[in-house]
Protein backbone atom coordinates (compact mmCIF):
# COMPACT_ATOMS: atom_id res chain seq x y z
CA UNK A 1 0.24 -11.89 -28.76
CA UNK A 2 3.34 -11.69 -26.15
CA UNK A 3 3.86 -8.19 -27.84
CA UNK A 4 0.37 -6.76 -27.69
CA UNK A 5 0.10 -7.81 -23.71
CA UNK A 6 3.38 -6.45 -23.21
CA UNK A 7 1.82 -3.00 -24.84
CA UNK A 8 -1.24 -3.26 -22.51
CA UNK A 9 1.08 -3.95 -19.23
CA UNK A 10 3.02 -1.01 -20.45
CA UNK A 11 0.23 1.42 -20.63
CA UNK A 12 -1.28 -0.01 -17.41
CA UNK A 13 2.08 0.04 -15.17
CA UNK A 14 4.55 2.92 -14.84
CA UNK A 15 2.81 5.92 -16.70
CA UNK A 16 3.43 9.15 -15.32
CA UNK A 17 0.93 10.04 -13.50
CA UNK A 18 -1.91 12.84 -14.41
CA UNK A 19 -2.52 15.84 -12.31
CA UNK A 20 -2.57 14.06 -8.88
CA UNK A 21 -3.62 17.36 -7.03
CA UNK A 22 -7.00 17.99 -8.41
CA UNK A 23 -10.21 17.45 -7.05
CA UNK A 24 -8.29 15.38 -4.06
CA UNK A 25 -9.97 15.58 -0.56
CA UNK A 26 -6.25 15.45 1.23
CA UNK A 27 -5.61 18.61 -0.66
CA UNK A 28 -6.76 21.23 2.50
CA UNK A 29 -4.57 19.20 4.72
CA UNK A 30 -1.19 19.55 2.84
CA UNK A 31 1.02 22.06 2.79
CA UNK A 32 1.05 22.77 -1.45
CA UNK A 33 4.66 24.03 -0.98
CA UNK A 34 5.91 20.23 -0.02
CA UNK A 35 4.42 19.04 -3.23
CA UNK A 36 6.61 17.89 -6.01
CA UNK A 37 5.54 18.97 -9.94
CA UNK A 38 4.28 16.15 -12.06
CA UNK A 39 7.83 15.94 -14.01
CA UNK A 40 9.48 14.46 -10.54
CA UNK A 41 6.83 11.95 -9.69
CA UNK A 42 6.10 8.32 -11.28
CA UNK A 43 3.30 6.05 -11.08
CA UNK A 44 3.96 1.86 -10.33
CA UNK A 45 1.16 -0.23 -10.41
CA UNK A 46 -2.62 -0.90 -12.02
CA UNK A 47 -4.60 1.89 -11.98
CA UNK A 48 -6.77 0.66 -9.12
CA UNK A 49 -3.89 -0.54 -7.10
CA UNK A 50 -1.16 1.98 -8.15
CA UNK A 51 0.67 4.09 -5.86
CA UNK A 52 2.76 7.38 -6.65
CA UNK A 53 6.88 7.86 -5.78
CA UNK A 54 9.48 10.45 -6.42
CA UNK A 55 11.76 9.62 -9.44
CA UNK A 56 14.40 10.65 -7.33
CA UNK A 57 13.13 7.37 -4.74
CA UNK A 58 16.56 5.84 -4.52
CA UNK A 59 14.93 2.00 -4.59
CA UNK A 60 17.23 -0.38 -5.26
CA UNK A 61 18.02 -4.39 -4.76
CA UNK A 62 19.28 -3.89 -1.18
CA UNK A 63 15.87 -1.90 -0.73
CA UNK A 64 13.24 -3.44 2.27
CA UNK A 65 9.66 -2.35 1.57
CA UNK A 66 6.15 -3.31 4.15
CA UNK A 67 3.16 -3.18 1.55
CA UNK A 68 0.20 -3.41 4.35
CA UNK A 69 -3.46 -4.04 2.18
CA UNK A 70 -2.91 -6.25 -0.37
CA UNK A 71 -6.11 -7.39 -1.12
CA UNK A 72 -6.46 -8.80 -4.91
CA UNK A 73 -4.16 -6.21 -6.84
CA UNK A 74 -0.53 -6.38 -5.90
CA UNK A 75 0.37 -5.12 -9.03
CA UNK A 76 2.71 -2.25 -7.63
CA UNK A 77 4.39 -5.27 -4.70
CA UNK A 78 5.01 -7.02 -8.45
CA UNK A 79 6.23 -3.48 -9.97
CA UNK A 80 8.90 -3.02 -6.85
CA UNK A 81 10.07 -6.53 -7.09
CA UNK A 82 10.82 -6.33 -11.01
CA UNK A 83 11.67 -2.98 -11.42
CA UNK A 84 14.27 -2.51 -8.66
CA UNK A 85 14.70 -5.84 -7.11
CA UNK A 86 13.31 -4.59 -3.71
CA UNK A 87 12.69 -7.17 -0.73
CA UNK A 88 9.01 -6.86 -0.87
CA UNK A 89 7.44 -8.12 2.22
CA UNK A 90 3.26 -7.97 2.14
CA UNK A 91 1.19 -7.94 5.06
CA UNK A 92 -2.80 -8.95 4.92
CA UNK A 93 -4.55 -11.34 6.71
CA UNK A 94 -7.45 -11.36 4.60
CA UNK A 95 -8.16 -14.88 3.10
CA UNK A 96 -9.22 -13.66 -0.36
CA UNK A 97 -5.93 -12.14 -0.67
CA UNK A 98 -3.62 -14.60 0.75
CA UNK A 99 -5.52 -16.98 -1.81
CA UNK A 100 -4.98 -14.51 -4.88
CA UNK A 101 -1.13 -14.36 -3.99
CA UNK A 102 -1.13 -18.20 -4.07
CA UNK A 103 -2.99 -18.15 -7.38
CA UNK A 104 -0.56 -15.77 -8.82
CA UNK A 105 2.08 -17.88 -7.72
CA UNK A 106 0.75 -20.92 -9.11
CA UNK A 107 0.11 -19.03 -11.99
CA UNK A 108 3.53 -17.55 -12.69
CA UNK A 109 5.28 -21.00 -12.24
CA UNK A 110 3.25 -22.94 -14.50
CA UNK A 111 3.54 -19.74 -17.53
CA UNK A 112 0.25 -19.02 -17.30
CA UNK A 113 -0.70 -15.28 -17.01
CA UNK A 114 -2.83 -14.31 -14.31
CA UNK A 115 -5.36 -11.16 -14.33
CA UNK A 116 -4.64 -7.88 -11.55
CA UNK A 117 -8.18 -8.18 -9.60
CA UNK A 118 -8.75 -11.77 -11.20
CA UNK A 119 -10.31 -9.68 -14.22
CA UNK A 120 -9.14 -10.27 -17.93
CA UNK A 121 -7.78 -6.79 -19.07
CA UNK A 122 -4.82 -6.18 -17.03
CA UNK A 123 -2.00 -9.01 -16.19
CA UNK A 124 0.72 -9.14 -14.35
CA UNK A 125 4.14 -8.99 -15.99
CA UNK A 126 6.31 -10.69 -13.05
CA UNK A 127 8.65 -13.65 -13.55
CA UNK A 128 9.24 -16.29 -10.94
CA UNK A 129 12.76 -14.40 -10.28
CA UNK A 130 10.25 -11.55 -9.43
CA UNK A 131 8.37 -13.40 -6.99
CA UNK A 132 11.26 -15.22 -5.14
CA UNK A 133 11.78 -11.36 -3.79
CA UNK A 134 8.39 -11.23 -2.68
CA UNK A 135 7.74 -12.53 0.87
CA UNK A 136 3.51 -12.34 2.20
CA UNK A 137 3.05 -12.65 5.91
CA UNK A 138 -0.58 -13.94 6.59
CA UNK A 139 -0.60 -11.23 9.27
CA UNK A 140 -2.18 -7.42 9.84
CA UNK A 141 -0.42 -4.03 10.62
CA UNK A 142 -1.23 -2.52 13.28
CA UNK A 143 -0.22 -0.06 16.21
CA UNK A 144 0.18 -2.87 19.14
CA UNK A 145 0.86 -6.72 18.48
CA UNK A 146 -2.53 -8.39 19.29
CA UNK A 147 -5.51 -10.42 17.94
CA UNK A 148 -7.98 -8.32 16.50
CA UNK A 149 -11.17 -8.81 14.75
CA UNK A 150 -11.21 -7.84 11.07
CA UNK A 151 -15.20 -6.74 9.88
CA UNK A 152 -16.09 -8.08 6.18
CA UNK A 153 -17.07 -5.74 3.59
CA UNK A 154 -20.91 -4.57 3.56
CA UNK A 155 -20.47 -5.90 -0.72
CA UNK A 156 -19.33 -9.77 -0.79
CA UNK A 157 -17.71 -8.71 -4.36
CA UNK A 158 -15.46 -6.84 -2.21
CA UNK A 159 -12.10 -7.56 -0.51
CA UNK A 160 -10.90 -5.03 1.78
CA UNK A 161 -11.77 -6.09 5.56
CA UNK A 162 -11.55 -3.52 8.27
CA UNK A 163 -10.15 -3.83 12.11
CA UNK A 164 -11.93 -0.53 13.15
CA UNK A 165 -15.39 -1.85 11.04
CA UNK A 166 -15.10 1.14 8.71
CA UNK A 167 -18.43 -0.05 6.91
CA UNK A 168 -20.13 -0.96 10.29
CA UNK A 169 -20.38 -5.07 9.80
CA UNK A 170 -21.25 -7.63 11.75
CA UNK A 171 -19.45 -10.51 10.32
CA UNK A 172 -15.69 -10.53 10.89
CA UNK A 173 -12.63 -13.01 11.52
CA UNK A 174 -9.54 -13.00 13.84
CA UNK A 175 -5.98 -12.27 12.74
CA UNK A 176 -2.94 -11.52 14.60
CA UNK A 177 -1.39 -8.22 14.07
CA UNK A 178 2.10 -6.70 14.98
CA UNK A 179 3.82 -3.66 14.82
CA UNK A 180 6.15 -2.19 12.47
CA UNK A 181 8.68 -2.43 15.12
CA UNK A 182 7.72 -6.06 15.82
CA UNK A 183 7.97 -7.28 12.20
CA UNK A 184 11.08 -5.89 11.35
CA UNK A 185 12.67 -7.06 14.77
CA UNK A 186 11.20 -10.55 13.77
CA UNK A 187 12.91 -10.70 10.38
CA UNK A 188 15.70 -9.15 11.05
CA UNK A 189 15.23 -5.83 9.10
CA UNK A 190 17.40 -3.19 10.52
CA UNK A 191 16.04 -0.80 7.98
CA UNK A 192 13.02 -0.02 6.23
CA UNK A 193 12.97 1.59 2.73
CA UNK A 194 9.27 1.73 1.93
CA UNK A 195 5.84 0.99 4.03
CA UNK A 196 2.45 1.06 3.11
CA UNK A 197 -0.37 1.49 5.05
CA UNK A 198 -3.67 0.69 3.05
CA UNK A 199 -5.27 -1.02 5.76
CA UNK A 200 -9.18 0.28 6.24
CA UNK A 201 -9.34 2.73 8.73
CA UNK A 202 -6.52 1.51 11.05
CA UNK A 203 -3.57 3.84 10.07
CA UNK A 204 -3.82 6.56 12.46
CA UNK A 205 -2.74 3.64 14.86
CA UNK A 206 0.11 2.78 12.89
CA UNK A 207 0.86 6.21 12.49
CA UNK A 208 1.14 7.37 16.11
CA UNK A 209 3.49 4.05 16.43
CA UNK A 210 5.80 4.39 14.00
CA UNK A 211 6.37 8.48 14.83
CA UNK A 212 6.62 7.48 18.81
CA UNK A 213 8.60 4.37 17.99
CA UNK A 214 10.91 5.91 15.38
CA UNK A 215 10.76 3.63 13.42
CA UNK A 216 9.22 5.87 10.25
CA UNK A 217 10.86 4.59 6.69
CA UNK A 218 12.21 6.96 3.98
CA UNK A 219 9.26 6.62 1.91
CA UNK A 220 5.36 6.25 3.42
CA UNK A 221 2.68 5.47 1.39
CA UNK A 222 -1.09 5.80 3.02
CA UNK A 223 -4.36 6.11 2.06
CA UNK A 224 -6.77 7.85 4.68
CA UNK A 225 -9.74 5.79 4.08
CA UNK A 226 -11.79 8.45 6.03
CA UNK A 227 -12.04 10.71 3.04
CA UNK A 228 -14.19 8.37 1.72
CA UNK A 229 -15.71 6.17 4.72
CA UNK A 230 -15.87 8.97 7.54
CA UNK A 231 -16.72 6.91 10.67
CA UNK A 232 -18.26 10.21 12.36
CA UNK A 233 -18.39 14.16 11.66
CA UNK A 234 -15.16 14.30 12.99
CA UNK A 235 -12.83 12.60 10.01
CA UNK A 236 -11.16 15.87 9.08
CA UNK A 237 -9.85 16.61 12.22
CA UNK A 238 -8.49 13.16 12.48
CA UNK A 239 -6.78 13.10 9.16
CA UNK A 240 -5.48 16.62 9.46
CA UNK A 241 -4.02 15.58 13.10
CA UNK A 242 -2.33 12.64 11.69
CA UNK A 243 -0.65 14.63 8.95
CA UNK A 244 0.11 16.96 11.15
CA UNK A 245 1.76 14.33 13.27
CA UNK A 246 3.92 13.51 10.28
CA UNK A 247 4.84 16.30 9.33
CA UNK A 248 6.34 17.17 13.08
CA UNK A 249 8.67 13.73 12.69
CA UNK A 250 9.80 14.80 9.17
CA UNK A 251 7.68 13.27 6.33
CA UNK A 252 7.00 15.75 4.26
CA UNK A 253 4.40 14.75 1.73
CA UNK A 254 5.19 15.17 -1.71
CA UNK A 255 2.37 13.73 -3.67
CA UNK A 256 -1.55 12.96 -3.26
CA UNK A 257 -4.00 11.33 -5.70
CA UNK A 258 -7.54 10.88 -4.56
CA UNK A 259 -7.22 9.41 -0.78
CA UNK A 260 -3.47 8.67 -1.03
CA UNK A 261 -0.25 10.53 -0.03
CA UNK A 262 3.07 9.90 -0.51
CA UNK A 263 5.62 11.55 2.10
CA UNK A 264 9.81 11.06 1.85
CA UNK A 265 11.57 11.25 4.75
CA UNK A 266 13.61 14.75 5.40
């Protein structure tokens, strides 16, 4: 039994990935040049909740990483922890996934597996070693320290809350948010390995910070939830400009899968 799940977590997590280019709406705003051929990228993570990285990503135990949006599939936080004994620091105020971290936890200590997305196909494969390098701050990203309002999904089955009410809600709840530069000041982090930004419609704020406040890491993760939840006729233009933005600080992107990129620091 401890084989076959080990077979299914194997197949799940860590696959090369398949032709991350095609059909991808972030494809017109990145120069195809910067892009690195499948043989030099890897894939951590569930499939829902995977991200992409350059084999050459130079992760390692003295490695910090910011995983903003963790909603109920940390399976590539767990990947970064186990696989290269990162200090994995996650950053979500939403209840649901606060709760699912605890469950995991819970889980994990008593030897009890514990399903990605609470579902029974997929399991995490993290020890409590694993989890002792994981650190979740019940707190959002964003591009100013403040209270902010975070809008509930428009489907209760759902997770993912927004600050800039992405789905146009009415019912919402207050968290307190901080800045990049805030958190790692905080904690003490004098560098920063790895951030991602998965949080609903609120990167370009976090964006423009980090490039002003120079405080970009050497690998940025973000999905650009506007290619699939345009707030107005005007989403290109904003994800194009943000990119843009990037690129001018040196992130070069070097891989894309549906609404995610991946950019290394030059």
């Amino acid at each position: 039994m401890v084989q076959l799940l080990k077979r299914l977590s194997d197949r799940a997590f860590g696959r090369k990935h398949r032709n991350v280019r095609r059909d991808s709406p972030l494809s017109k705003h990145v120069a195809p040049s910067g892009l690195l051929p499948s043989s030099q990228i890897i894939r951590l993570g569930s499939d829902y909740g995977g991200w992409h990285l350059p084999k050459a990503h130079g992760l390692t135990s003295a490695s910090v990483c910011y995983l903003a949006g963790a909603g109920e599939d940390i399976s590539f936080d767990c990947q970064l922890a186990r696989d290269f004994s990162c200090d994995v620091r996650i950053i979500d105020p939403t209840p649901r996934a606060i709760e699912h971290f605890k469950q995991l936890s819970n889980a994990v200590a008593s030897g009890l597996l514990f399903g990605v997305s609470c579902g029974e196909t997929e399991f995490y494969d993290v020890s409590q070693q694993d989890l002792q390098r994981i650190t979740f701050w019940e707190v959002g990203l964003a591009g100013k320290d403040a209270e902010m309002r975070f809008y509930l999904p428009k489907n209760p089955d759902h997770v993912s809350c927004s600050a800039v009410n992405l789905q146009g809600t009415e019912d919402f709840f207050i968290a307190q948010c901080h800045r990049v530069k805030t958190l790692m000041e905080r904690h003490g982090d004098t560098q920063l390995d790895l951030l991602k930004i998965d949080i609903e419609g609120a990167e370009y704020q976090v964006i423009e910070d980090i490039v002003s406040s120079l405080t970009l890491p050497r690998i940025l993760l973000i999905e650009f939830d506007e290619c699939h939840s345009p707030l107005d006729g005007r989403a290109d233009d904003r994800i194009a400009q943000h990119i843009s933005m990037l690129s001018g600080a040196g992130m070069r992107c070097v891989t894309i899968e549906g609404c995610n990129a991946t950019f290394v620091r030059e």
